[in-house]
N, C-alpha and C. Protein backbone atom coordinates (compact mmCIF):
# COMPACT_ATOMS: atom_id res chain seq x y z
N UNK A 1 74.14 119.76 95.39
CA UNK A 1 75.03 119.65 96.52
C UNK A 1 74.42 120.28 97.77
N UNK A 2 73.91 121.46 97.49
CA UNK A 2 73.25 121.96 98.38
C UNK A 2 72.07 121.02 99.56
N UNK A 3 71.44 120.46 98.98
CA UNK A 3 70.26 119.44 100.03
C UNK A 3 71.19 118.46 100.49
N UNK A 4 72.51 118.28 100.67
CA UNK A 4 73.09 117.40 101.58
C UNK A 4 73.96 117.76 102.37
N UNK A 5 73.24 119.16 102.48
CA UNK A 5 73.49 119.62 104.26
C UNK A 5 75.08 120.23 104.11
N UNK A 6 75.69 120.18 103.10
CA UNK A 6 77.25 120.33 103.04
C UNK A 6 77.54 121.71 103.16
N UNK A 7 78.96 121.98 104.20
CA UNK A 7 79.09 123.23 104.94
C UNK A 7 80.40 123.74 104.34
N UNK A 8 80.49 125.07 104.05
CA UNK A 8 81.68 125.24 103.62
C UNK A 8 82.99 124.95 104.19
N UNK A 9 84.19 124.53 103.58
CA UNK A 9 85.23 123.77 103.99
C UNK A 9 85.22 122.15 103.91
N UNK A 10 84.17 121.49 103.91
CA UNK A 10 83.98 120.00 103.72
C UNK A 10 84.31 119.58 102.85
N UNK A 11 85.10 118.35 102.79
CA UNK A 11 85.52 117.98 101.21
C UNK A 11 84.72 116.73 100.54
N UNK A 12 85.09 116.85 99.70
CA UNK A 12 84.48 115.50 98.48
C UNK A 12 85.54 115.24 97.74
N UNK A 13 84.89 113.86 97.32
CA UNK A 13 85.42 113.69 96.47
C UNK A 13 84.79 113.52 94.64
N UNK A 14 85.93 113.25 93.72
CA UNK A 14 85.05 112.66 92.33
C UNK A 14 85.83 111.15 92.18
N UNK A 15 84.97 110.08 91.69
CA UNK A 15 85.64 109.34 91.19
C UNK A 15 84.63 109.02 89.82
N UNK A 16 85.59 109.66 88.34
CA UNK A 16 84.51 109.61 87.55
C UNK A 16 85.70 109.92 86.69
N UNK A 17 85.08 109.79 85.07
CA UNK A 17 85.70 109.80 84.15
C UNK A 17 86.23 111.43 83.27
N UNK A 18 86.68 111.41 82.62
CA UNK A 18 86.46 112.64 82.65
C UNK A 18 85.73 113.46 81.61
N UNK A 19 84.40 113.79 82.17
CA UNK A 19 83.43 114.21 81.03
C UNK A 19 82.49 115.36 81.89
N UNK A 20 81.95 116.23 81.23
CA UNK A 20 81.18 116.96 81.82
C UNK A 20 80.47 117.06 83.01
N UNK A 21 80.15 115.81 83.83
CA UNK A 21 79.76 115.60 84.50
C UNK A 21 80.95 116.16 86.18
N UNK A 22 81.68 115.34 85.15
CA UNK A 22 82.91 115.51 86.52
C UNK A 22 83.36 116.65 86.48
N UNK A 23 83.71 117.79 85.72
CA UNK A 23 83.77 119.21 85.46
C UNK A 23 82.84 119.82 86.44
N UNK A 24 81.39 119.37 86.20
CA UNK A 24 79.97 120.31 86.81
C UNK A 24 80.43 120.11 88.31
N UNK A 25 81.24 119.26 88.41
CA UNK A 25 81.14 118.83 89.93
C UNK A 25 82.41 119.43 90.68
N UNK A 26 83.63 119.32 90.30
CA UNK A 26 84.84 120.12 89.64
C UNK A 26 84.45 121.59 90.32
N UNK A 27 84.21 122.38 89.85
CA UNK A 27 83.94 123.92 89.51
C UNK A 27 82.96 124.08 90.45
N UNK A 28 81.80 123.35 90.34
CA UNK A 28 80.53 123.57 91.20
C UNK A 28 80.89 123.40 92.73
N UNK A 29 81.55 122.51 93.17
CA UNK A 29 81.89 122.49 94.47
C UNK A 29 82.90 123.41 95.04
N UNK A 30 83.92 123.56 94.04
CA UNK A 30 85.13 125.10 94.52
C UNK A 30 84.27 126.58 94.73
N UNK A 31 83.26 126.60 93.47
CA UNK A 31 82.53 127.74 93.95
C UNK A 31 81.26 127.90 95.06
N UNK A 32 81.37 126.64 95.25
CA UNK A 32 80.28 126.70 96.83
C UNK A 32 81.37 126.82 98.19
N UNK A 33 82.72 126.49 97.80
CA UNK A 33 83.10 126.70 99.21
C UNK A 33 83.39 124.87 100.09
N UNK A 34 83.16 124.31 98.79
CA UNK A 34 83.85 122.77 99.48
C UNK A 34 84.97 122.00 98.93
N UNK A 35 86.03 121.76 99.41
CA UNK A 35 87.16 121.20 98.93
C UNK A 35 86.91 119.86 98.43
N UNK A 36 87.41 120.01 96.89
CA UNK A 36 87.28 118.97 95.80
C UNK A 36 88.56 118.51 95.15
N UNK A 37 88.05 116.91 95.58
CA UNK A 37 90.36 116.11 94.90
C UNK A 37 89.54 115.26 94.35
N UNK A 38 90.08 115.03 93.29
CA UNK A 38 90.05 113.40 92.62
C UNK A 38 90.74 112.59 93.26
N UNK A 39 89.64 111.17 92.34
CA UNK A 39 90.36 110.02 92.77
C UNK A 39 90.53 109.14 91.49
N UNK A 40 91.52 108.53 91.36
CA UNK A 40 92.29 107.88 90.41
C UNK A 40 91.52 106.26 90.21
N UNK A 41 90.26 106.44 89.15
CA UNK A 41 90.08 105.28 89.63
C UNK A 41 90.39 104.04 89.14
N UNK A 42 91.70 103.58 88.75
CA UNK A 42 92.80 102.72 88.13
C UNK A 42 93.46 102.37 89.38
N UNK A 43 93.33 103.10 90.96
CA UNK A 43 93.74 102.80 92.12
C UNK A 43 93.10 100.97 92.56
N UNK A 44 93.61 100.59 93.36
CA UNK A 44 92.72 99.79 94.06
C UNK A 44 92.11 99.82 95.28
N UNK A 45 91.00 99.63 95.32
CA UNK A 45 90.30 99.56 96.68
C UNK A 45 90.68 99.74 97.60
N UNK A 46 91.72 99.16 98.23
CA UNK A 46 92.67 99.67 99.38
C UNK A 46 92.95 100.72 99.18
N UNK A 47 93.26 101.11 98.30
CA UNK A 47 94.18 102.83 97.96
C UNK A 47 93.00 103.81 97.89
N UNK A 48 91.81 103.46 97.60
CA UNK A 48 90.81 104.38 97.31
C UNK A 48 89.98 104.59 98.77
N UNK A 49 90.51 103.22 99.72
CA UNK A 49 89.41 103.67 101.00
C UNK A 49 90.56 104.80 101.81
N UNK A 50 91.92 104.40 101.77
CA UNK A 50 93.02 105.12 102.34
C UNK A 50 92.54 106.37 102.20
N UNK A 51 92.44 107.13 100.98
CA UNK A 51 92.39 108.33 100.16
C UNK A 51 91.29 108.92 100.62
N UNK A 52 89.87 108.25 101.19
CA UNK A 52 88.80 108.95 101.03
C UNK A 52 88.58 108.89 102.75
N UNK A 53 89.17 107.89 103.90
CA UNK A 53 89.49 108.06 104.95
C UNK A 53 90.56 109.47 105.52
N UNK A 54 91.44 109.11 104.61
CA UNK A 54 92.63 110.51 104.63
C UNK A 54 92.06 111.77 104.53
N UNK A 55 91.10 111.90 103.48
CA UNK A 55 90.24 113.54 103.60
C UNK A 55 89.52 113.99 103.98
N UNK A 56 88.95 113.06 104.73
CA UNK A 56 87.87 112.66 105.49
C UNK A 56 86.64 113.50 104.40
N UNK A 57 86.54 112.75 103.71
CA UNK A 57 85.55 113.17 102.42
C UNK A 57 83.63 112.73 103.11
N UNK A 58 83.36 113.68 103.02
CA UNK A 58 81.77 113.32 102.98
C UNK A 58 80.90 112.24 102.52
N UNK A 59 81.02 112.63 101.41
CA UNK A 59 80.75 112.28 99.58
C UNK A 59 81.71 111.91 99.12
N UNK A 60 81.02 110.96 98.10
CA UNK A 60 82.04 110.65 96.73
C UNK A 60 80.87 110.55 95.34
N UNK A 61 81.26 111.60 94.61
CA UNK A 61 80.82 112.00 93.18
C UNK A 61 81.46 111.10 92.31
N UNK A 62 80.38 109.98 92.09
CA UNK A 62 80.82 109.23 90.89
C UNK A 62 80.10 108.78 89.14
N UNK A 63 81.01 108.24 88.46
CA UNK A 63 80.05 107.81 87.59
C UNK A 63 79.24 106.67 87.68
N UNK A 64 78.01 106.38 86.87
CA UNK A 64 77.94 104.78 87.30
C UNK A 64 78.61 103.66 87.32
N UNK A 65 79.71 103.87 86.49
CA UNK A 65 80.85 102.57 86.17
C UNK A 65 80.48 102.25 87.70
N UNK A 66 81.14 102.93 88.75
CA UNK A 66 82.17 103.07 90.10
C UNK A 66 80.89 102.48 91.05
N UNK A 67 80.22 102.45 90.75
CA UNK A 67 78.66 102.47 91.89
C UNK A 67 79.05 101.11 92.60
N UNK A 68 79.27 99.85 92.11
CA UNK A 68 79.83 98.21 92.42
C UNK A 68 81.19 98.47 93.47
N UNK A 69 82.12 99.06 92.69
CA UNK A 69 83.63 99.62 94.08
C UNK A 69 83.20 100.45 94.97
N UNK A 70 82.16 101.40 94.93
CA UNK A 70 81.84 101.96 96.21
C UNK A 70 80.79 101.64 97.00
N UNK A 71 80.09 100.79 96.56
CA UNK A 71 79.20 99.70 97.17
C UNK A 71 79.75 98.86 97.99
N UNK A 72 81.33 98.20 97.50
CA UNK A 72 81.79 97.26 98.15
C UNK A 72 82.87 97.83 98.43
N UNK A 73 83.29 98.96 99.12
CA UNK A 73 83.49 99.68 100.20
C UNK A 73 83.48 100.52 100.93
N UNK A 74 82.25 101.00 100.90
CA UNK A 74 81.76 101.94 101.82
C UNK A 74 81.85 101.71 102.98
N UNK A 75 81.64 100.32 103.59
CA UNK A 75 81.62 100.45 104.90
C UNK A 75 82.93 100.53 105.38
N UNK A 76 83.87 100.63 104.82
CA UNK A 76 85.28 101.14 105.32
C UNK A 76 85.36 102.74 105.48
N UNK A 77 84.72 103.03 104.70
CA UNK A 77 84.80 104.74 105.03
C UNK A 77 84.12 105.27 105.73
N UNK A 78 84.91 105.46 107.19
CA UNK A 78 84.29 105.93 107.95
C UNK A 78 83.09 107.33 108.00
N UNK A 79 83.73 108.54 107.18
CA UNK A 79 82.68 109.70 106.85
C UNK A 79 82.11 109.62 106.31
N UNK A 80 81.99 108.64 105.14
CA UNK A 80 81.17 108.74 103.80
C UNK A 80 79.53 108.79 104.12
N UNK A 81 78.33 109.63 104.07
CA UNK A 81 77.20 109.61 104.13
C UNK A 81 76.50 109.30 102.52
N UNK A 82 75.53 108.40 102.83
CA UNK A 82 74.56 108.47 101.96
C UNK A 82 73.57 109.28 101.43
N UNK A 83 73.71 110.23 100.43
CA UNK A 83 73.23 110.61 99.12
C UNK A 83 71.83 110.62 98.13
C-alpha cells in the first residue's frame, strides 16, 4: 500500500471474497491510517460506481473474479487511480 503514494485518512476500498487476502487488506490498511469499507459484490454496477464515487475511494482491493466489473467501470469513478 505504501508505493501508492497513499496518505493517511484516504479511503479504499475491498471488493473481494472473504479469504485472507481481504483480511491482509482489512487490518493492514486501518493500521496504516487509511479508511477501509467493503463492497458487496452481489451489488450491481450502478450501485458499486455510486459507493466508490460516494467515498471517494482511491483504490479498490480486489480479487481476480472482480478485475472484468472494474475494468468495465472504472471510467465512471472519478478518484479511482491505477495500481
Amino acid at each position: 500500500m505504501q508505493r501508492w503514494e497513499l496518505k493517511r485518512g484516504d479511503r479504499i476500498a475491498t471488493l473481494a471474497w472473504n479469504d485472507y487476502r481481504h483480511m491482509e487488506t482489512y487490518y493492514g490498511s486501518a493500521c496504516s491510517g487509511f479508511v477501509c469499507h467493503t463492497i458487496n459484490p452481489r451489488l450491481f454496477p450502478e450501485q458499486i460506481v455510486y459507493i466508490i464515487n460516494h467515498a471517494e475511494d482511491r483504490y479498490v482491493f480486489l480479487d481476480p473474479d472482480f478485475w472484468p466489473l472494474i475494468e468495465g467501470i472504472a471510467s465512471q469513478c472519478a478518484g479511482l487511480r491505477a495500481g
